[in-house]
C-alpha atoms as a PDB file:
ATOM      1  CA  UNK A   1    -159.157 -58.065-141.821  1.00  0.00           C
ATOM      2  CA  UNK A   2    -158.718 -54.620-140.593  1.00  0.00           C
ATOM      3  CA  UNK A   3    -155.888 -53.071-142.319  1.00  0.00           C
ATOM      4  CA  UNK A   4    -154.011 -49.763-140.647  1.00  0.00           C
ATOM      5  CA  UNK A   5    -153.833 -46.747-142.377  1.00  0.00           C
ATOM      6  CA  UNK A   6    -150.674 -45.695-144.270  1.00  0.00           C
ATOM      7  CA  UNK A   7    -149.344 -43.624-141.501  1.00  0.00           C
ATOM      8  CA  UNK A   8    -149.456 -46.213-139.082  1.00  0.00           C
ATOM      9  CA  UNK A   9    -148.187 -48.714-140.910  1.00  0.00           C
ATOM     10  CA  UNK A  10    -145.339 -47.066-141.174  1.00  0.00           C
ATOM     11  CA  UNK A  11    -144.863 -45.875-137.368  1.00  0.00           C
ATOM     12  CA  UNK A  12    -145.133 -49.789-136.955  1.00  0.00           C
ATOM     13  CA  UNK A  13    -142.793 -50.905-139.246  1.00  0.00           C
ATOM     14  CA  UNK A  14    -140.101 -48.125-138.293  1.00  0.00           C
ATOM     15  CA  UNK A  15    -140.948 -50.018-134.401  1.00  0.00           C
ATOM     16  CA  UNK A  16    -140.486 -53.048-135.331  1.00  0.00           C
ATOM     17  CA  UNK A  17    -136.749 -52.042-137.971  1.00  0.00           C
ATOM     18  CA  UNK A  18    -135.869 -50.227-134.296  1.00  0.00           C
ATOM     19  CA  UNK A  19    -136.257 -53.386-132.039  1.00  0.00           C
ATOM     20  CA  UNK A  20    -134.089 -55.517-135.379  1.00  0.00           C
ATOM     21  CA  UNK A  21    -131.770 -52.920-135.305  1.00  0.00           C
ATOM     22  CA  UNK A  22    -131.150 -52.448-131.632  1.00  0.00           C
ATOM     23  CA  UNK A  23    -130.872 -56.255-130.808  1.00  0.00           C
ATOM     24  CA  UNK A  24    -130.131 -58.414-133.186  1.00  0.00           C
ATOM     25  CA  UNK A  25    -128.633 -60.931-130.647  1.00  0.00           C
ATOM     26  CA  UNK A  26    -131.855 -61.980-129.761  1.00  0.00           C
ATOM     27  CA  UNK A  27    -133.290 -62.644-133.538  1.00  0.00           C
ATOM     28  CA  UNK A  28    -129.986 -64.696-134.263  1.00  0.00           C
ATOM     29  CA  UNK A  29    -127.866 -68.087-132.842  1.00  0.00           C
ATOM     30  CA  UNK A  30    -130.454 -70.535-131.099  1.00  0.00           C
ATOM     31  CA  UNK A  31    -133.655 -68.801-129.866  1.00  0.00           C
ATOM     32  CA  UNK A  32    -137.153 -69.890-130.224  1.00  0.00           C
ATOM     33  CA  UNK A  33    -140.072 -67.897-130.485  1.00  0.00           C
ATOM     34  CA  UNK A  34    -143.669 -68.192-128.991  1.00  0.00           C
ATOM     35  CA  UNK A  35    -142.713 -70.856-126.424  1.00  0.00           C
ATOM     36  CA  UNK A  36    -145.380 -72.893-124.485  1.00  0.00           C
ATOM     37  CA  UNK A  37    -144.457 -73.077-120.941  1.00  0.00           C
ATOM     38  CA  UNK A  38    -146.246 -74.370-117.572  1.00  0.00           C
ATOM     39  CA  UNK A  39    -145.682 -74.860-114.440  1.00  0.00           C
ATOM     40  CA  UNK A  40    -146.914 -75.261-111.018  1.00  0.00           C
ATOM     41  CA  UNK A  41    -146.598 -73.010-108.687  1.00  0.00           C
ATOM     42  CA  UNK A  42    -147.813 -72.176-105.038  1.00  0.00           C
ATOM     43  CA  UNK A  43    -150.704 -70.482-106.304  1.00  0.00           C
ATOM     44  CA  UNK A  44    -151.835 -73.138-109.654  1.00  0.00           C
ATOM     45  CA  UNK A  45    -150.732 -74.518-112.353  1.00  0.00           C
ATOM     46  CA  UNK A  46    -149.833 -71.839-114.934  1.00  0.00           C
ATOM     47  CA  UNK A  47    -149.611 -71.651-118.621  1.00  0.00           C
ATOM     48  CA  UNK A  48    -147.855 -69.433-120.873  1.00  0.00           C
ATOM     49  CA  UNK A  49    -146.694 -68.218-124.231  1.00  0.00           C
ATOM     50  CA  UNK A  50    -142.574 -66.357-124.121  1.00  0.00           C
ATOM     51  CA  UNK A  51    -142.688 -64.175-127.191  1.00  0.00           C
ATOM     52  CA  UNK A  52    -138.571 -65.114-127.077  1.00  0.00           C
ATOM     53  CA  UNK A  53    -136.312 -67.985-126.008  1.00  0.00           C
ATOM     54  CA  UNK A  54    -132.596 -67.396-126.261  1.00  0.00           C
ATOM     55  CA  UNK A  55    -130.769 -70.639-125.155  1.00  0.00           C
ATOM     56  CA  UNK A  56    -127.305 -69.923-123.745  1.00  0.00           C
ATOM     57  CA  UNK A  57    -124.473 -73.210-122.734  1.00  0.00           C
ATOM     58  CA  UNK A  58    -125.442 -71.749-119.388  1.00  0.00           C
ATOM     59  CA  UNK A  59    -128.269 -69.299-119.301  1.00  0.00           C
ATOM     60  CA  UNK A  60    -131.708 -68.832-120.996  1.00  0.00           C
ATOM     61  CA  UNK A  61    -133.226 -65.631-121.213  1.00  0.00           C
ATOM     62  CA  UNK A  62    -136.678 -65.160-121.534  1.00  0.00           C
ATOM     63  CA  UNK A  63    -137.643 -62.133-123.302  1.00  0.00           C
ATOM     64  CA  UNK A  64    -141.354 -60.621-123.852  1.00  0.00           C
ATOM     65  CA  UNK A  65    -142.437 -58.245-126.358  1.00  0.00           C
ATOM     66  CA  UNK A  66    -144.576 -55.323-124.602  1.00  0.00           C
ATOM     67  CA  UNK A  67    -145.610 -52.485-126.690  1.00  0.00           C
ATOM     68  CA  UNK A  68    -147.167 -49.891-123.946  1.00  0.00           C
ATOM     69  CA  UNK A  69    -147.156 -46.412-124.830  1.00  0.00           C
ATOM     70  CA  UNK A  70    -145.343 -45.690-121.786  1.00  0.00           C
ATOM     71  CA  UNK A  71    -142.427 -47.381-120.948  1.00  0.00           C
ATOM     72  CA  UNK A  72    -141.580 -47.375-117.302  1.00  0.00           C
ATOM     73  CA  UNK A  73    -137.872 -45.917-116.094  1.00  0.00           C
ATOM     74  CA  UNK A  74    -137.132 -49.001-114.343  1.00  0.00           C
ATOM     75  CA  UNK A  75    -138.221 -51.900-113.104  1.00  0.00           C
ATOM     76  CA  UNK A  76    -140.214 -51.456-109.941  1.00  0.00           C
ATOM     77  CA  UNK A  77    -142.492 -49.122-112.132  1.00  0.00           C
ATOM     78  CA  UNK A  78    -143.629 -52.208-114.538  1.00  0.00           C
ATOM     79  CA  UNK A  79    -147.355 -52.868-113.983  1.00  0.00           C
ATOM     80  CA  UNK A  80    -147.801 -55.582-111.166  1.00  0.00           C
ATOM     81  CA  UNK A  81    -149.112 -58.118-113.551  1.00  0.00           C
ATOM     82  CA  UNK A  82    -146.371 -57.868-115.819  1.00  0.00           C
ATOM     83  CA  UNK A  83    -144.050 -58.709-112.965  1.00  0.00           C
ATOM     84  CA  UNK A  84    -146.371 -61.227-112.362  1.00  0.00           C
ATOM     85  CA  UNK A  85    -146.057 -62.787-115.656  1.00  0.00           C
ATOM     86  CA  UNK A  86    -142.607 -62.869-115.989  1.00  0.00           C
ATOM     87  CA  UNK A  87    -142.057 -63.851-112.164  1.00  0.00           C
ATOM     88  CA  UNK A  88    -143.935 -67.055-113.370  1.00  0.00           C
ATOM     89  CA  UNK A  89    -142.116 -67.703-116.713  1.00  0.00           C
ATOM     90  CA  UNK A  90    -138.922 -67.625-114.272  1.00  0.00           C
ATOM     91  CA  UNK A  91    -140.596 -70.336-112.220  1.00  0.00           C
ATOM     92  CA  UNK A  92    -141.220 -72.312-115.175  1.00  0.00           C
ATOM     93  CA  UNK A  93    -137.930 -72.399-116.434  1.00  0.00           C
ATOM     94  CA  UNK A  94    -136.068 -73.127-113.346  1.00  0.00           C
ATOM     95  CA  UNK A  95    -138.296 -76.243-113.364  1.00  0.00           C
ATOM     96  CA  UNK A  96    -137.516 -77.375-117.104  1.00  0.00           C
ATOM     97  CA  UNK A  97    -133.575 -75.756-117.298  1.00  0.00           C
ATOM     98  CA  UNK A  98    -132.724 -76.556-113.364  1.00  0.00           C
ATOM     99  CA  UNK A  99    -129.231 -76.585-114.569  1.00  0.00           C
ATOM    100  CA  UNK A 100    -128.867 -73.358-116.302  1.00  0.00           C
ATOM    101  CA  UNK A 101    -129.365 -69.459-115.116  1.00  0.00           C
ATOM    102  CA  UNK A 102    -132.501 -68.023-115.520  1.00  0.00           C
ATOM    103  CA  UNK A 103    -133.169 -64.394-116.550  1.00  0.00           C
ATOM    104  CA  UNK A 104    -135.900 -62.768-117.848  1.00  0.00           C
ATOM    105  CA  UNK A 105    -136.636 -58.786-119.783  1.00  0.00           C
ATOM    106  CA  UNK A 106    -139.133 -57.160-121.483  1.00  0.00           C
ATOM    107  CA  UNK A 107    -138.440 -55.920-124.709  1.00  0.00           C
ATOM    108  CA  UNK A 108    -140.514 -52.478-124.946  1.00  0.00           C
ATOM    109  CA  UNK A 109    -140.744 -51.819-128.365  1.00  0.00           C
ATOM    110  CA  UNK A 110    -142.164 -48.171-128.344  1.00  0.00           C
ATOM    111  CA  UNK A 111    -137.976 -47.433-127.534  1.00  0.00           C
ATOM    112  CA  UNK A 112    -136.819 -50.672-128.691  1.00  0.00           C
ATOM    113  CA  UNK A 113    -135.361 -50.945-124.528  1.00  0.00           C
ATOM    114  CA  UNK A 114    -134.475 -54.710-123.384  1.00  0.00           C
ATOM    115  CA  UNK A 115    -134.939 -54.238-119.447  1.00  0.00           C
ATOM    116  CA  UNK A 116    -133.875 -57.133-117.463  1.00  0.00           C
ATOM    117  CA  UNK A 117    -135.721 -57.921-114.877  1.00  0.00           C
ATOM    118  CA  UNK A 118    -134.418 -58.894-111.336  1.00  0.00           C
ATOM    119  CA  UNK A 119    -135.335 -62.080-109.488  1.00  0.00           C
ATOM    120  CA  UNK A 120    -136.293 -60.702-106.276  1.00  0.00           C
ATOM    121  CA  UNK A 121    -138.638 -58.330-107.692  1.00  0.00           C
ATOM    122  CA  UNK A 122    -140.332 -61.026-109.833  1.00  0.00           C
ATOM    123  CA  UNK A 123    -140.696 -63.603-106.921  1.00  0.00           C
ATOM    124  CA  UNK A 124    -142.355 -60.155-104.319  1.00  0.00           C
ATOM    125  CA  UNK A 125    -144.775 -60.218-107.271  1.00  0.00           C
ATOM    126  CA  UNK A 126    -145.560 -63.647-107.655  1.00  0.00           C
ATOM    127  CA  UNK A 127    -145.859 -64.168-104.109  1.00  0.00           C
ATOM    128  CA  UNK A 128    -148.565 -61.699-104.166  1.00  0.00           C
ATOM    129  CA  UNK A 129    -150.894 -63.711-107.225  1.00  0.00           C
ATOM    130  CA  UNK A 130    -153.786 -65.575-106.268  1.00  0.00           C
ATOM    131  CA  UNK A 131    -155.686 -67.410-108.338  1.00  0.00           C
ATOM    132  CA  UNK A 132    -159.814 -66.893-108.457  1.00  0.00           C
ATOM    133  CA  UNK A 133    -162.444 -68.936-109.857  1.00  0.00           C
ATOM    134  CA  UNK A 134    -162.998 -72.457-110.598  1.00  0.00           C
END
């Protein structure tokens, strides 16, 4: 296995004590972590892993860990297909928890920022995934 070097090792860990630190509501009370999900959708059937699954009496929040080097301002500056991605976790769990609100962030953990992610903007990105292939 390929271990980092002292120095980064400990850039990582201080990351990683920041995100803890910062939230702490999503590493306590009922969550689940890497969560299978799929779904169909107008495009395919998709399938997925959510790095974090916080289960609220009338809300989940689905939360994934990104670690760019360059964490966008807001939201309309996130890459496409992370949009993408999360626009179809939404999809997913509106199908499964039809009952309950459905949000969705991305926790960047270069600044430890949770950045919540709009519906609209997730479904204008969606709407614009194709599938290719077989």
């Amino acid at each position: 296995a390929l271990v980092p070097d002292t120095e980064l090792r400990a850039e990582l860990l201080a990351e990683a004590q920041g995100v803890l630190a910062a939230h702490p509501d999503l590493f306590t009370g009922v969550a689940l972590a890497e969560v299978s999900v799929t779904a169909a959708l107008p495009f395919g059937r998709m399938l997925g892993t959510i790095d974090r699954l916080v289960i609220g009496a009338d809300h989940v929040l689905a939360v994934d860990y990104k670690s760019n080097r360059m964490v966008p301002a807001r939201p309309a500056d996130v890459p496409e297909g992370i949009l993408r991605q999360m626009g179809a976790y939404a999809e997913a769990l509106e199908q499964v928890h039809g009952g309950k609100r459905v949000e969705v962030a991305i926790l960047w953990t270069r600044d430890a920022t949770l950045m919540r992610l709009d519906r609209e903007i997730l479904r204008d990105a969606l709407s614009r995934a194709t599938i290719t292939g077989s």
